[in-house]
N, C-alpha and C. Protein backbone atom coordinates (compact mmCIF):
# COMPACT_ATOMS: atom_id res chain seq x y z
N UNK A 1 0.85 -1.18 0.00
CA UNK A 1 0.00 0.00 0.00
C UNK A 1 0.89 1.23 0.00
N UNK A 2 0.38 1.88 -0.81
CA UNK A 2 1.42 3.40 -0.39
C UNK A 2 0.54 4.77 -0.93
N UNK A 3 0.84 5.38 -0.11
CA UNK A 3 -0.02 6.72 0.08
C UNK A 3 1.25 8.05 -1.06
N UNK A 4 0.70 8.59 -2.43
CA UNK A 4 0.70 9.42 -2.83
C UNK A 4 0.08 11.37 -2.22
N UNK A 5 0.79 11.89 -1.84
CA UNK A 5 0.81 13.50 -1.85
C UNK A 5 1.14 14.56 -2.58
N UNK A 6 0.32 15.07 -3.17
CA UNK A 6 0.85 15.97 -4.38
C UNK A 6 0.00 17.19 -4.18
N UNK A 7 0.82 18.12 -4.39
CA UNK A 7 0.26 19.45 -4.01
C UNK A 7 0.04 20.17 -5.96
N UNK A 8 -1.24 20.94 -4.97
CA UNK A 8 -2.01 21.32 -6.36
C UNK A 8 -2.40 22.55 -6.28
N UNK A 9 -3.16 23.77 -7.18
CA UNK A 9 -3.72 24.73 -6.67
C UNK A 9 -4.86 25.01 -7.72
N UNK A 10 -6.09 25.52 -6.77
CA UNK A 10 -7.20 25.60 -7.64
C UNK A 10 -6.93 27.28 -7.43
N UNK A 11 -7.73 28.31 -8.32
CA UNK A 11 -7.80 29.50 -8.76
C UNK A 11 -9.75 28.87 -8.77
N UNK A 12 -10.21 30.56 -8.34
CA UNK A 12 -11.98 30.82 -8.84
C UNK A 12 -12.26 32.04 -8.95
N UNK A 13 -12.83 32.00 -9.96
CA UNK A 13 -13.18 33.74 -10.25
C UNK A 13 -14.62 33.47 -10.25
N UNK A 14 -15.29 35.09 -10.25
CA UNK A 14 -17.15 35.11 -10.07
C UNK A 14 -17.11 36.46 -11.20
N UNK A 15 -18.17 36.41 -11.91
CA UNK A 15 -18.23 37.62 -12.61
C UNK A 15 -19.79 37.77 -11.82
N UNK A 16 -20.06 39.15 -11.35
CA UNK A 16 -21.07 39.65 -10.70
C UNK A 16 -21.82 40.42 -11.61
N UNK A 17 -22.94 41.05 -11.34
CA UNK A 17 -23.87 41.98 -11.76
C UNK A 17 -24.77 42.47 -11.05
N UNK A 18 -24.77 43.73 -10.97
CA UNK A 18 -26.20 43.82 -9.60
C UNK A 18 -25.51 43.68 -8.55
N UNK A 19 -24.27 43.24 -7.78
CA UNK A 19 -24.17 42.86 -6.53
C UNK A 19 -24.51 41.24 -6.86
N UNK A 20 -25.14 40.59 -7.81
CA UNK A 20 -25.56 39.39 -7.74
C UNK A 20 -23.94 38.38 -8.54
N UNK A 21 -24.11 37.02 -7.85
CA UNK A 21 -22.85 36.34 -8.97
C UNK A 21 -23.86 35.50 -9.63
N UNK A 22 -23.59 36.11 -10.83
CA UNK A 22 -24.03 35.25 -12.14
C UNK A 22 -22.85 34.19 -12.83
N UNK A 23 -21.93 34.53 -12.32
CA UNK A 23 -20.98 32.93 -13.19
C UNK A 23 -19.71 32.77 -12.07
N UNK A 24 -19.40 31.37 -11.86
CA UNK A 24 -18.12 31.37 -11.44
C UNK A 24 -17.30 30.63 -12.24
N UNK A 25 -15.88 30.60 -12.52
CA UNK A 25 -14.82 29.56 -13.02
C UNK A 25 -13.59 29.22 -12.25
N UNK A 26 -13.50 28.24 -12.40
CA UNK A 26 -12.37 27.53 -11.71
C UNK A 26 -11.33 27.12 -12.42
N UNK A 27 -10.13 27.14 -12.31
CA UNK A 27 -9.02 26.28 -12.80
C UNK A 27 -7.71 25.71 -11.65
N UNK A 28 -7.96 24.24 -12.18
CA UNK A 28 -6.76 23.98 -11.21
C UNK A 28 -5.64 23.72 -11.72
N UNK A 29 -4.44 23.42 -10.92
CA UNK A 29 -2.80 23.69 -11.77
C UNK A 29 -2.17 22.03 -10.75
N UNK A 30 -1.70 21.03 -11.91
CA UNK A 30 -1.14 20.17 -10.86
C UNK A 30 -0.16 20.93 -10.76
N UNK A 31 1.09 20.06 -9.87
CA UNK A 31 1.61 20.10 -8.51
C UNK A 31 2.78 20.96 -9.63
N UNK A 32 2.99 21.00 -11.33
CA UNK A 32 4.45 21.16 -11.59
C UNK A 32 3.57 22.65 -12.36
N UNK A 33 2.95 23.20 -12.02
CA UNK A 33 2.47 24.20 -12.20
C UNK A 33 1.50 24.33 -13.53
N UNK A 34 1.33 23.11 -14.07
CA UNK A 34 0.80 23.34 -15.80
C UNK A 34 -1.33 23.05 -15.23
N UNK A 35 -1.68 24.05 -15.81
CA UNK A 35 -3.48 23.74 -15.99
C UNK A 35 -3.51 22.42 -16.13
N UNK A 36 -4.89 22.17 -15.48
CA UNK A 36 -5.26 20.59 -14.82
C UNK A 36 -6.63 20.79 -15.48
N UNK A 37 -6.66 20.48 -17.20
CA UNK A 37 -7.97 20.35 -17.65
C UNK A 37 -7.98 21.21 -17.84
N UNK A 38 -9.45 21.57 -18.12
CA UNK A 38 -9.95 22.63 -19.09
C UNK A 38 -10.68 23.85 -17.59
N UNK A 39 -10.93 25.21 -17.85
CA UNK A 39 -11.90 25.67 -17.01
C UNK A 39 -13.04 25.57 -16.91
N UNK A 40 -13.46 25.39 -15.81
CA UNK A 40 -14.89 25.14 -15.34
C UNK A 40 -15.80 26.26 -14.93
N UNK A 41 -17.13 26.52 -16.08
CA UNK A 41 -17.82 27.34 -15.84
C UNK A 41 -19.13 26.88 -15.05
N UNK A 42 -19.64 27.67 -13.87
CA UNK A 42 -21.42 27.52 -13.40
C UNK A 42 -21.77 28.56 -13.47
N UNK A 43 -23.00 28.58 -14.41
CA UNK A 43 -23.66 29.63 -14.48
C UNK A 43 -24.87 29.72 -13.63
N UNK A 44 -25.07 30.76 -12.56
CA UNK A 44 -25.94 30.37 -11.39
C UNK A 44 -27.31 31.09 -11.96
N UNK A 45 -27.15 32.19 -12.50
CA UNK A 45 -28.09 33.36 -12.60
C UNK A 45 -27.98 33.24 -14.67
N UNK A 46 -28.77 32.20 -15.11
CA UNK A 46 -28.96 32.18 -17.11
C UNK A 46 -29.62 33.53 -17.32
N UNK A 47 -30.48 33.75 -16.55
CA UNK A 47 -31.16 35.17 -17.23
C UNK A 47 -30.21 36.41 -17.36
N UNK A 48 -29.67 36.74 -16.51
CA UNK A 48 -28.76 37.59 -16.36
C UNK A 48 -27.23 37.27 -17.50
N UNK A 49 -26.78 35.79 -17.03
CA UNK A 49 -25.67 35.97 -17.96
C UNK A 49 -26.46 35.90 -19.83
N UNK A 50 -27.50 35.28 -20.13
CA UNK A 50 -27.59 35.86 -21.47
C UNK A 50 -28.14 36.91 -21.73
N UNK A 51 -28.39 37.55 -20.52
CA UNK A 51 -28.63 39.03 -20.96
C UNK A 51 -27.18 39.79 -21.09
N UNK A 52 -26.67 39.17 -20.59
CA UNK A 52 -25.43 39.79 -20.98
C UNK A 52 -23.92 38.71 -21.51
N UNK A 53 -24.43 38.27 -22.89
CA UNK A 53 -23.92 37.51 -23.10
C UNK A 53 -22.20 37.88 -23.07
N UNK A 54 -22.21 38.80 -24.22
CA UNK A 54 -20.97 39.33 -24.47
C UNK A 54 -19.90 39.56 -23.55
N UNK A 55 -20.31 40.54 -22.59
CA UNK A 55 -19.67 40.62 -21.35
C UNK A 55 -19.12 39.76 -20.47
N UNK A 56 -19.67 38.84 -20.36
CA UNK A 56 -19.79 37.77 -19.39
C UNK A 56 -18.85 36.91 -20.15
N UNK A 57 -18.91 36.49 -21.49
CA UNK A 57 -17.56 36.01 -22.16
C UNK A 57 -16.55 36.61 -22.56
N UNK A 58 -16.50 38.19 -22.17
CA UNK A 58 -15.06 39.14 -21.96
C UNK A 58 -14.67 38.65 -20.94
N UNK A 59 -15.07 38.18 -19.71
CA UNK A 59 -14.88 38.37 -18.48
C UNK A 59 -14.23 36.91 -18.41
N UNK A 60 -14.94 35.94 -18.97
CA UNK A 60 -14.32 34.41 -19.39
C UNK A 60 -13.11 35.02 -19.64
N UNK A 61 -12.84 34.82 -21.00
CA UNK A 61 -11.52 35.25 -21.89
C UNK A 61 -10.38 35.99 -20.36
N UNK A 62 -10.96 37.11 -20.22
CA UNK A 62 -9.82 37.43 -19.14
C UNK A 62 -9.35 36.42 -18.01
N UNK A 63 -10.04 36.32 -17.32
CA UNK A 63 -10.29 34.71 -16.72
C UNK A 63 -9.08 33.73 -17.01
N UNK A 64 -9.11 33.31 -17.99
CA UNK A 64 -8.02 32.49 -19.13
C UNK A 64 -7.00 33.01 -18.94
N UNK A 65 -7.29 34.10 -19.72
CA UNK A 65 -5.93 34.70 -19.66
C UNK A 65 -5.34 35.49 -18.82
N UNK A 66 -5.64 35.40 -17.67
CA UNK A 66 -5.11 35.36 -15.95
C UNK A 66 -4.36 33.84 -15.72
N UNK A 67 -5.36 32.74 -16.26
CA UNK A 67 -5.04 31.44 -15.90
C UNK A 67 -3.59 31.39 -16.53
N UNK A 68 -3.55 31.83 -18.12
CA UNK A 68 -2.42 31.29 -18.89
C UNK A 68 -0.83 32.04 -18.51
N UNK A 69 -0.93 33.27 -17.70
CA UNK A 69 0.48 34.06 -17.35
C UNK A 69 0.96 33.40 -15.85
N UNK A 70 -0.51 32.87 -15.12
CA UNK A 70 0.06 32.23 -13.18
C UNK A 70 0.75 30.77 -14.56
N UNK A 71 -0.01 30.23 -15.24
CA UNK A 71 0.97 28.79 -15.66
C UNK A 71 2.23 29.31 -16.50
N UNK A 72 2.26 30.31 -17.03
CA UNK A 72 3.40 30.68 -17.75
C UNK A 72 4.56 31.31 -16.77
N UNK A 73 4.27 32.02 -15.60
CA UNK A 73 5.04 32.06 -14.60
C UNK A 73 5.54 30.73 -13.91
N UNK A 74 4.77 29.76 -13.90
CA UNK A 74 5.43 28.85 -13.12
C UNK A 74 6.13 28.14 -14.02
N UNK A 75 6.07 27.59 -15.20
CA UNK A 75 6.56 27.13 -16.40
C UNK A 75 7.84 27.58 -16.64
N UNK A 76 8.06 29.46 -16.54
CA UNK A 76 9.28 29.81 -17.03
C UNK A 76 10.09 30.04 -15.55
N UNK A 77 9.95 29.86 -14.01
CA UNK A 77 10.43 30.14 -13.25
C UNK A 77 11.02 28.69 -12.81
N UNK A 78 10.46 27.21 -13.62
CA UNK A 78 11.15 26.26 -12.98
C UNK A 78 11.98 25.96 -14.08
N UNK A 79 11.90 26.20 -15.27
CA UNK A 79 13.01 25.73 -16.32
C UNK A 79 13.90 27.35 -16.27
N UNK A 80 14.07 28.08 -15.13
CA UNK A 80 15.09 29.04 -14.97
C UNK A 80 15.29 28.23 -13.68
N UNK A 81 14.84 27.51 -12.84
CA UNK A 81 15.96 26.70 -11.73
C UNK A 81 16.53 25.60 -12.16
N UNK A 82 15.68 25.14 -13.47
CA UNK A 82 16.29 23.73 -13.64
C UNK A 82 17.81 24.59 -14.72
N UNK A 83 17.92 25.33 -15.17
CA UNK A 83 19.08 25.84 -15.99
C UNK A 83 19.68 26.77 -15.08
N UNK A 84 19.95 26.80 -13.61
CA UNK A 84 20.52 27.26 -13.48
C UNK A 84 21.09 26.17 -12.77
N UNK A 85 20.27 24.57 -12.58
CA UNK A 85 21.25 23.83 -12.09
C UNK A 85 22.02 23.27 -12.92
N UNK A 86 22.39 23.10 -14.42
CA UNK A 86 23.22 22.71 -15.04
C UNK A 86 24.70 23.43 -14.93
N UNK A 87 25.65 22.38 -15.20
CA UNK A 87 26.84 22.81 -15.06
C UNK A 87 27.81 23.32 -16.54
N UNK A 88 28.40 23.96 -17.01
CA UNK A 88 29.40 24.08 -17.57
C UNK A 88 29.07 22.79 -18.46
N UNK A 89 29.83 21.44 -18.30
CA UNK A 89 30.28 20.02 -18.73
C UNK A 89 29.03 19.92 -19.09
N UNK A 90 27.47 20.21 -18.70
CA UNK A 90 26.34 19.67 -19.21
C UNK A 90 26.01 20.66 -20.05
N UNK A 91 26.18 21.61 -20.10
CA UNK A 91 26.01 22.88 -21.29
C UNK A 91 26.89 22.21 -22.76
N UNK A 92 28.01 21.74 -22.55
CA UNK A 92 29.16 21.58 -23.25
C UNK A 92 28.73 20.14 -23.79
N UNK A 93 28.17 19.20 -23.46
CA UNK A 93 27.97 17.56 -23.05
C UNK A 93 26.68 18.12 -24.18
N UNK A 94 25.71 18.63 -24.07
CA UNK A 94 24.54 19.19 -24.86
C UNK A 94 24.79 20.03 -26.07
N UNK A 95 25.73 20.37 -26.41
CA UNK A 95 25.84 21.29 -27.50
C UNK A 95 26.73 20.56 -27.71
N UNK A 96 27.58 19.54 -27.83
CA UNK A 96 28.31 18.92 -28.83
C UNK A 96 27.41 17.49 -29.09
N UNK A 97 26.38 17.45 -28.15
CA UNK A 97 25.72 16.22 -29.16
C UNK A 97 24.59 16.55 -30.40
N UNK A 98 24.48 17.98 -30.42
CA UNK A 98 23.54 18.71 -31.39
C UNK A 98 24.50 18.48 -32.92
């Protein structure tokens, strides 16, 4: 038997109207920082969000693309630790097998 631990992080946004929340989305990031699936929309309040369709899928889109710079930060901040653990001989070891 053996017990797996892996750390993860969910993100949720609400787009409001009125004071009211008409949509929330979620995205989660496994443990090496990359999106876990697709985002997840609930739409609580339909009257409201197709009354305002447009908006409400500006607000998506941003959403996303909040999601895509936290995974692009973590993406480019661990392949800048993993290159800064290479040495000289593995720089050298890699460019002469090209």
């Amino acid at each position: 038997m053996k017990l797996t631990i892996k750390h993860t992080s969910q993100y949720t946004g609400t787009i409001m109207i009125d004071n009211e929340i008409v949509e929330t989305l979620s995205q989660s990031f496994d443990e090496d920082g990359h999106m876990n699936g697709g985002t997840a929309l609930y739409i609580q309040n339909k009257d409201k969000y197709y009354a305002n369709l447009q908006e409400c899928r500006a607000k998506e889109d941003e959403f996303k693309a909040e999601m895509r710079k936290i995974e692009d930060q973590s993406v480019i901040s661990k392949d800048t630790v993993e290159d800064s653990t290479n040495t000289t001989e593995d720089v050298e070891k890699n460019e002469s097998e090209e």
